[in-house]
C-alpha atoms as a PDB file:
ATOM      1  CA  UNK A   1       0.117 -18.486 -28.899  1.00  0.00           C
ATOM      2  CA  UNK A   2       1.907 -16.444 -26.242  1.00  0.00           C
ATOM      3  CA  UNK A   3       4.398 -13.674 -26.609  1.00  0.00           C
ATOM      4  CA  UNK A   4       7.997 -14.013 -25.827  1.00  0.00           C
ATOM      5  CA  UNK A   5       9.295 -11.290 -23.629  1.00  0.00           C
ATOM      6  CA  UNK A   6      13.287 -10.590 -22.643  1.00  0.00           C
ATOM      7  CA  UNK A   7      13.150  -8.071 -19.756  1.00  0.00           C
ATOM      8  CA  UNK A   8      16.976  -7.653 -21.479  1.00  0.00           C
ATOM      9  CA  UNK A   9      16.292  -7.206 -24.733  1.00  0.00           C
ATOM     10  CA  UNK A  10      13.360  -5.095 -24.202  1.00  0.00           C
ATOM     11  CA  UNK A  11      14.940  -2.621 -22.079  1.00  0.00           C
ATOM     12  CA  UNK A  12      14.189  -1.800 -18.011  1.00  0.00           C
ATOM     13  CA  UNK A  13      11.583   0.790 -19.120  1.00  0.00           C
ATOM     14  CA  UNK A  14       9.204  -0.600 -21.376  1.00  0.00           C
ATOM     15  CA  UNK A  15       9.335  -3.707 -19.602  1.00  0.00           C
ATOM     16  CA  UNK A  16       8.725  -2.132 -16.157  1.00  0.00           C
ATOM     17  CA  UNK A  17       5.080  -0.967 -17.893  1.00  0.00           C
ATOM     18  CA  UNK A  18       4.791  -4.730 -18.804  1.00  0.00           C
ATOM     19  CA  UNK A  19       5.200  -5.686 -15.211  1.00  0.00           C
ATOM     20  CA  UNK A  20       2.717  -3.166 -13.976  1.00  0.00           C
ATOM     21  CA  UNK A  21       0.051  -4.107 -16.566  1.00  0.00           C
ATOM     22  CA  UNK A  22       0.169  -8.173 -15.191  1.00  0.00           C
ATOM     23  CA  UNK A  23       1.080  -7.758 -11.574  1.00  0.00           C
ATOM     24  CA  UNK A  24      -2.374  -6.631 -10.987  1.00  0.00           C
ATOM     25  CA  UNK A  25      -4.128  -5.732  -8.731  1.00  0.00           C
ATOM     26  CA  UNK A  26      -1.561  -3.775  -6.484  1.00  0.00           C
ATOM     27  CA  UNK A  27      -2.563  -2.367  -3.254  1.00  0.00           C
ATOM     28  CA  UNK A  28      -1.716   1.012  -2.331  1.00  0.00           C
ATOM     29  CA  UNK A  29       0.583   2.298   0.580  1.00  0.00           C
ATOM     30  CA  UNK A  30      -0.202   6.034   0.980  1.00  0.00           C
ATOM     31  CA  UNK A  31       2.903   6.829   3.078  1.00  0.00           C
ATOM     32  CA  UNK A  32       3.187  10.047   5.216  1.00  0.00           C
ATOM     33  CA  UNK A  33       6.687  10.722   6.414  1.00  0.00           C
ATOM     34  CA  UNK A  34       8.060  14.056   7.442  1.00  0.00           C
ATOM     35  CA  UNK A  35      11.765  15.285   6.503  1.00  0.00           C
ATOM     36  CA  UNK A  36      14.377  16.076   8.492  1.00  0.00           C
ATOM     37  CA  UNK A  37      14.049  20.071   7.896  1.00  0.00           C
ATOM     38  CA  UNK A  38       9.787  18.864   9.407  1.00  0.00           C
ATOM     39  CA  UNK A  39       8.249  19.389   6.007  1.00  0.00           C
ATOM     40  CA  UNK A  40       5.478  16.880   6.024  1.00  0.00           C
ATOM     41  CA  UNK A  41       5.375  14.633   3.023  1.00  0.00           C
ATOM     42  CA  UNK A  42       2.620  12.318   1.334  1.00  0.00           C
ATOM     43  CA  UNK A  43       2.720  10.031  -1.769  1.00  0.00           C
ATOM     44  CA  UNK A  44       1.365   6.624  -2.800  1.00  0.00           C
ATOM     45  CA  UNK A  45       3.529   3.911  -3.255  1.00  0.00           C
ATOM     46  CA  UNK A  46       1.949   0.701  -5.578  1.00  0.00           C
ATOM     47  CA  UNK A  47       4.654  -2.132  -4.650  1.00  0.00           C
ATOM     48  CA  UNK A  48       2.883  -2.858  -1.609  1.00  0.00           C
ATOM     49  CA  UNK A  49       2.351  -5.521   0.784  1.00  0.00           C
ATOM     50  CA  UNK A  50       3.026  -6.887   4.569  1.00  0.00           C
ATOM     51  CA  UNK A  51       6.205  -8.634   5.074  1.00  0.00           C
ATOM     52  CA  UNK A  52       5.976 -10.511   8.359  1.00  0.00           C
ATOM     53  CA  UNK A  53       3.563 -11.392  10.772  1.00  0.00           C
ATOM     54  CA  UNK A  54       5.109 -11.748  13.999  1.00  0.00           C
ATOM     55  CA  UNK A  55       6.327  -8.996  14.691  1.00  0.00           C
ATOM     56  CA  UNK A  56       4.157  -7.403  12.127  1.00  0.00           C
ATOM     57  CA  UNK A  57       5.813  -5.527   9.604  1.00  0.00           C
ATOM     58  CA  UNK A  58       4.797  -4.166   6.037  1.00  0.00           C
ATOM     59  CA  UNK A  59       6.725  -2.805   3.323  1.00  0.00           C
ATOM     60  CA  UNK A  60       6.788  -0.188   0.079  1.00  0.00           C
ATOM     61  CA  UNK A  61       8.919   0.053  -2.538  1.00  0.00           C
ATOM     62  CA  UNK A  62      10.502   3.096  -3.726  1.00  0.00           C
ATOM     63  CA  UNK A  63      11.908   3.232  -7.320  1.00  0.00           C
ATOM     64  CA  UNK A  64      14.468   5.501  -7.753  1.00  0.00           C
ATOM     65  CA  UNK A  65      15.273   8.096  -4.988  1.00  0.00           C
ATOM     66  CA  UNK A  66      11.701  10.011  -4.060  1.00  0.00           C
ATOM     67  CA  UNK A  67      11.108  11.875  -0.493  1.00  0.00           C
ATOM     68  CA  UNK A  68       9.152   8.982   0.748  1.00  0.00           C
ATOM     69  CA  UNK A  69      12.537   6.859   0.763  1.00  0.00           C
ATOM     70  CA  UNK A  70      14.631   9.643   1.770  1.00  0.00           C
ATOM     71  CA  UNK A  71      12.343  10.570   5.022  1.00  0.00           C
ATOM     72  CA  UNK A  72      11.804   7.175   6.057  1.00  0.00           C
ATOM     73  CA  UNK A  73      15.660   6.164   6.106  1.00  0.00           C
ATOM     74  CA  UNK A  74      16.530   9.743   7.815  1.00  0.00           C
ATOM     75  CA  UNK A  75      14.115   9.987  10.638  1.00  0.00           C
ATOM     76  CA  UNK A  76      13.274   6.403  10.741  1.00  0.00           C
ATOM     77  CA  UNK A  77       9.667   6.665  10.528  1.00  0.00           C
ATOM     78  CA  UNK A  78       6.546   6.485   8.244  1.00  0.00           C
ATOM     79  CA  UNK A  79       2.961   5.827   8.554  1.00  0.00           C
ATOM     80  CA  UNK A  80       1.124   3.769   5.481  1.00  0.00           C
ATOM     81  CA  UNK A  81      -2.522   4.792   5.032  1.00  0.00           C
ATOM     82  CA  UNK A  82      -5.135   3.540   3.129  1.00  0.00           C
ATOM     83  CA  UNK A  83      -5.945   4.406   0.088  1.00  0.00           C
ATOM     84  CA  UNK A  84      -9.396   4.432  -0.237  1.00  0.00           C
ATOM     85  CA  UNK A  85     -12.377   5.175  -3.197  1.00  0.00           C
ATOM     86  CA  UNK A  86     -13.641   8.409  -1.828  1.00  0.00           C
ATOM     87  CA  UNK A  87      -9.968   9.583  -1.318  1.00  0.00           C
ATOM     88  CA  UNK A  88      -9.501   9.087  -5.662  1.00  0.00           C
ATOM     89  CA  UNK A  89      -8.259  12.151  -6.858  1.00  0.00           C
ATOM     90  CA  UNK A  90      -6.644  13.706  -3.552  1.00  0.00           C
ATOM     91  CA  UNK A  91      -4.399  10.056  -3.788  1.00  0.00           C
ATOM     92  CA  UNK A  92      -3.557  10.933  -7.141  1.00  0.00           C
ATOM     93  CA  UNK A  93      -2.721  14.415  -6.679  1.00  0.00           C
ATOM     94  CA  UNK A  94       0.054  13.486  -4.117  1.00  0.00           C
ATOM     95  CA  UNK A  95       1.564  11.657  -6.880  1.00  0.00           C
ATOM     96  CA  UNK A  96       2.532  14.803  -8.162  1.00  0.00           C
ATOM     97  CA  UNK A  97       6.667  15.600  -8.649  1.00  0.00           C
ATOM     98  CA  UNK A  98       6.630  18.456  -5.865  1.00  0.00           C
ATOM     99  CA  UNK A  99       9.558  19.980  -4.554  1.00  0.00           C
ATOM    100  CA  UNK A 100      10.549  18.644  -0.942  1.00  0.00           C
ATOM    101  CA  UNK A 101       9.757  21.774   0.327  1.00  0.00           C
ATOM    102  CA  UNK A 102       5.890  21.684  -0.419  1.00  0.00           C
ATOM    103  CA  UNK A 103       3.871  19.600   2.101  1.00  0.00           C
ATOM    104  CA  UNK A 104       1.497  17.595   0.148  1.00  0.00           C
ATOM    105  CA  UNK A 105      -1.357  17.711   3.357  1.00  0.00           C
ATOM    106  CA  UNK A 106      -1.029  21.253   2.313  1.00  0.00           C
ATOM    107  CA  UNK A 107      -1.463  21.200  -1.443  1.00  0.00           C
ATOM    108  CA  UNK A 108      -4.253  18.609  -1.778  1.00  0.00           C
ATOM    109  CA  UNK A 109      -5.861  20.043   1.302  1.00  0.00           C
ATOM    110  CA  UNK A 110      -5.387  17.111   3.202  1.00  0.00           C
ATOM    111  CA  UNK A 111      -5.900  16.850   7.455  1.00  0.00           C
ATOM    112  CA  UNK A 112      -2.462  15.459   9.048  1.00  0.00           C
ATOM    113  CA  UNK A 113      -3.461  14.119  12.089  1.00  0.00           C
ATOM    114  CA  UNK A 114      -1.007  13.496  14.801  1.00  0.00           C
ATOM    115  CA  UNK A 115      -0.002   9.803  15.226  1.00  0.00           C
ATOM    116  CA  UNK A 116       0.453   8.055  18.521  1.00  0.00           C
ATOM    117  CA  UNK A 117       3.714   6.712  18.105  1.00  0.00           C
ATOM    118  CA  UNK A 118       5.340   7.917  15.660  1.00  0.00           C
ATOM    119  CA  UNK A 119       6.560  11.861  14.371  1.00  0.00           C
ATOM    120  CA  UNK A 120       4.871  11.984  10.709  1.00  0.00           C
ATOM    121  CA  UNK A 121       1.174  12.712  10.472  1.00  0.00           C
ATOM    122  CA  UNK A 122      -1.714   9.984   9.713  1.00  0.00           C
ATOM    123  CA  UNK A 123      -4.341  11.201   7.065  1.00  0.00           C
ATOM    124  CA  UNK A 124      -7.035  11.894   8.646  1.00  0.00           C
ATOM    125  CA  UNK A 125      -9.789  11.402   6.008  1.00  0.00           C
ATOM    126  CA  UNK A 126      -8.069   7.737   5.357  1.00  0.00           C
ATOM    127  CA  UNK A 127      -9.966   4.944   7.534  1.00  0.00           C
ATOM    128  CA  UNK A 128      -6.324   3.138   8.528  1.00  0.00           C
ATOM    129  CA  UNK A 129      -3.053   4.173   9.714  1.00  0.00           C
ATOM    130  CA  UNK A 130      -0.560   1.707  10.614  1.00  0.00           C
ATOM    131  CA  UNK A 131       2.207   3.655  12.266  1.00  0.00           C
ATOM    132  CA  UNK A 132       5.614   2.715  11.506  1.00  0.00           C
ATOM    133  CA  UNK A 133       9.590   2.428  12.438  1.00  0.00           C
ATOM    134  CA  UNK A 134      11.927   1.421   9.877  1.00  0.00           C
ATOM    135  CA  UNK A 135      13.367  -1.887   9.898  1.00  0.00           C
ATOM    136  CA  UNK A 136      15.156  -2.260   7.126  1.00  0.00           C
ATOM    137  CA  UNK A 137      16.084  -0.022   3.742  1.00  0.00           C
ATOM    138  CA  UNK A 138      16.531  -2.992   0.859  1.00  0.00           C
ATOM    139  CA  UNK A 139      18.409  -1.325  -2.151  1.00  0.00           C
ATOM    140  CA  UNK A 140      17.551  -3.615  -5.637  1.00  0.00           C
ATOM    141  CA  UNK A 141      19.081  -1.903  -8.837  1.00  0.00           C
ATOM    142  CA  UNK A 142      17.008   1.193  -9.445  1.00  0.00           C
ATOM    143  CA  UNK A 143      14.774   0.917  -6.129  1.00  0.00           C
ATOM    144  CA  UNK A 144      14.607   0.715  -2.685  1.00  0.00           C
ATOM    145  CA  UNK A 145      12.550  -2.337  -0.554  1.00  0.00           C
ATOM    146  CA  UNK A 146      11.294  -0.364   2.390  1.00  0.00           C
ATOM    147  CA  UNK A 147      10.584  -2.461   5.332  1.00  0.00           C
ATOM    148  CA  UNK A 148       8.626  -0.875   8.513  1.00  0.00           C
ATOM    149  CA  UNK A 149       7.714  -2.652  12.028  1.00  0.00           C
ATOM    150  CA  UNK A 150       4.165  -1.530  12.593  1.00  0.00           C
ATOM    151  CA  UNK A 151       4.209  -0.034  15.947  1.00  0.00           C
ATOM    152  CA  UNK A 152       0.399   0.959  16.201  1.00  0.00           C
ATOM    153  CA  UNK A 153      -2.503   0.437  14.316  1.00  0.00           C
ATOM    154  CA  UNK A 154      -5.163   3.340  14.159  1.00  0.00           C
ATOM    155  CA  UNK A 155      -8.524   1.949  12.481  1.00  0.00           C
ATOM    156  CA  UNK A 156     -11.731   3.787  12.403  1.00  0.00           C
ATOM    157  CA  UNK A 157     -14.602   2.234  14.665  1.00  0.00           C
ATOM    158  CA  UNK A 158     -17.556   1.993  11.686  1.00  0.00           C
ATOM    159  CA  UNK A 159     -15.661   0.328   9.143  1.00  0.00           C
ATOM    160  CA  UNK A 160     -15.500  -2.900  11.498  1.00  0.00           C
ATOM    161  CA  UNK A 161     -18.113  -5.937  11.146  1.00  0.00           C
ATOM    162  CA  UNK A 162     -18.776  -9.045  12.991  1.00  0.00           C
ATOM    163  CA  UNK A 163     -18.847 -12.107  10.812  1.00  0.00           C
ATOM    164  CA  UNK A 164     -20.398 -15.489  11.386  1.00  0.00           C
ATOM    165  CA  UNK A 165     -17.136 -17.202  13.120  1.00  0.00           C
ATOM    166  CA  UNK A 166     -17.424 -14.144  15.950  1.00  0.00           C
ATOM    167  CA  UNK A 167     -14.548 -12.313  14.394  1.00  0.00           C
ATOM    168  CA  UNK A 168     -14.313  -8.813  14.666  1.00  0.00           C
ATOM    169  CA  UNK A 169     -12.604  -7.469  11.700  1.00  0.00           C
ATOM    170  CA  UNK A 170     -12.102  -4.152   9.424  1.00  0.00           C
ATOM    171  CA  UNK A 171     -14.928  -5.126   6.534  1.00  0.00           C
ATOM    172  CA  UNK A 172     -13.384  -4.483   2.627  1.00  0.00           C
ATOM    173  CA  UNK A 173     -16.677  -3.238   1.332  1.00  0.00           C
ATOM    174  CA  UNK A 174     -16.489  -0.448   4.261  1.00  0.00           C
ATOM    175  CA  UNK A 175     -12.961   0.259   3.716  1.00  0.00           C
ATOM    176  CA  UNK A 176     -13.484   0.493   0.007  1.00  0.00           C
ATOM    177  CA  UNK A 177      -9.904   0.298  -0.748  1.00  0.00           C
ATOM    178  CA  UNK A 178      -8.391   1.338  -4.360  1.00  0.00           C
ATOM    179  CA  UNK A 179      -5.643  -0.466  -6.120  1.00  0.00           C
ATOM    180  CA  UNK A 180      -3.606   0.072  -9.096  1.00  0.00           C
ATOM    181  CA  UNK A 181      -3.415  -1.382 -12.367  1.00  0.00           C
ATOM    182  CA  UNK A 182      -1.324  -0.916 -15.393  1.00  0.00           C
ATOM    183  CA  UNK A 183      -1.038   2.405 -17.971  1.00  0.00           C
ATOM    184  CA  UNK A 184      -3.003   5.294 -15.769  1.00  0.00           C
ATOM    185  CA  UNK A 185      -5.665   2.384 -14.636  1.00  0.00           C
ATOM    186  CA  UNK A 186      -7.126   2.079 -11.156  1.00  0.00           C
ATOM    187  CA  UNK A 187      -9.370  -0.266  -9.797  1.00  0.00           C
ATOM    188  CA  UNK A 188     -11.994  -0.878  -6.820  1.00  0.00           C
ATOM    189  CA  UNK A 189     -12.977  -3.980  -5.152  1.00  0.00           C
ATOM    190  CA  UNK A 190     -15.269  -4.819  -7.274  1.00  0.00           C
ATOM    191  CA  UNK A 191     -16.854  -8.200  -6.816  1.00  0.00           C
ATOM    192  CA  UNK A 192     -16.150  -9.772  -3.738  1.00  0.00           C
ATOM    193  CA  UNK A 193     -15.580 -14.309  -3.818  1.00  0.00           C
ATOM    194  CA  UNK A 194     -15.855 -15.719  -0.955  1.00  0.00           C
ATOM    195  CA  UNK A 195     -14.274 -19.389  -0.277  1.00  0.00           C
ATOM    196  CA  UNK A 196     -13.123 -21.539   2.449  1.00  0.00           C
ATOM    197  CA  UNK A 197      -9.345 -23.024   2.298  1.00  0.00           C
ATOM    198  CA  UNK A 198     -10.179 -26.932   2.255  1.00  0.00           C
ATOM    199  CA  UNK A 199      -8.324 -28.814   5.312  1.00  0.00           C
ATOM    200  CA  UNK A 200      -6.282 -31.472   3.621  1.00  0.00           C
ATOM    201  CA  UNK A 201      -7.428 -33.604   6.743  1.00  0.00           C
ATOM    202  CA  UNK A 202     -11.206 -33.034   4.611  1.00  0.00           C
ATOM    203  CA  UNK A 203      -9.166 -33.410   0.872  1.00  0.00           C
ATOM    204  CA  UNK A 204     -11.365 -35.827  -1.168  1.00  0.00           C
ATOM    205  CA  UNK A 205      -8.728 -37.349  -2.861  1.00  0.00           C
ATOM    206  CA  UNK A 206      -9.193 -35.511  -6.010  1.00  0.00           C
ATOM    207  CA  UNK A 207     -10.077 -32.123  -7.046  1.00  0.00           C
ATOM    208  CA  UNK A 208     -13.234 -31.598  -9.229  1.00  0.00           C
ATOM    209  CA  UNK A 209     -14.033 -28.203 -10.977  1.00  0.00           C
ATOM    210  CA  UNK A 210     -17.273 -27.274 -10.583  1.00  0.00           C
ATOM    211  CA  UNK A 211     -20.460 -27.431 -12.387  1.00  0.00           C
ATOM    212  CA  UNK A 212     -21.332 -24.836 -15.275  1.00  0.00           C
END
């Protein structure tokens, strides 16, 4: 048996905790911007992923009107670190309902580290910045789709491996990213499956589950 759910009859609210309890798991954009009056500004943003590829571009959603949004559609920019395991509590913390005024770098006791290309600050004890100009500000009901062009991509050195193909590549297990999951859950990577997409030139016709 299943359960019947009208996003109507329910009501935007409890049915917005519904949503965040099956979309799961969301990745985590920990967005620095800085404010028009240069207050520096950090928060974590769970409707997260990259919207194009060429040019490269990633995006966050804002629901309802928080600093992130309003920064990023003043000044244009934003940089989206990543929001990683030993960084747990410090992420959470800049979730806090601050005034604009109050920095979060300065709160949490964050490191803003200047970016390259852009004005707002990259966290320095995150392994990845991807530096960011606004593209486009998406307004949906209640939120706001924010999409960024990734302008430049600061990675740190260690968290890189080599695999088998000769690819050089940021490794998961050494960027130990967090996500989000629904009620106050959060989640690490966990265990790690590793498959190969099958060519349909190689498709054998038929697809057979495997052995238990």
């Amino acid at each position: 048996m299943r359960k019947d759910i009208d996003p109507d009859e329910m009501g935007h609210g409890p049915f917005y905790k519904v949503l965040n309890s099956v979309v799961v798991p969301r990745p985590i954009a920990w967005v620095s911007t800085r404010s028009a009056d240069g207050v520096d500004n950090l928060a974590p943003h769970s409707f997260f992923t990259v919207s194009c590829v060429d040019p490269p571009m990633v995006q966050f959603t804002s629901v309802g009107r928080k600093d992130s949004l309003r920064n990023a559609t003043e000044t244009g920019e934003f940089v989206v670190c990543l929001a990683n395991e030993p960084m747990f509590e410090r992420i959470n913390a800049t979730g806090t309902d601050f005034p604009a005024e109050v920095s979060e770098f300065s709160a949490v006791g964050l490191t803003g580290e200047k970016s390259a290309k852009v004005t707002p600050f990259r966290v320095a004890e995150s392994p990845v910045a991807l530096e960011c100009t606004l593209h486009q500000a998406l307004e949906l009901g209640d939120s706001t789709v924010v999409i960024g062009r990734v302008v430049h991509a600061a990675i740190d050195e260690d968290v890189f491996t080599t695999d088998e193909r000769g690819n050089n590549l940021p490794a998961v297990e050494r960027l130990r990213p967090l996500a989000r999951l629904g009620r106050n859950e959060w989640s690490t990577i966990g265990e790690v499956l590793d498959i190969t997409r099958i060519p349909y030139k190689h498709w054998p016709g038929h697809y057979t589950p495997p052995e238990a």
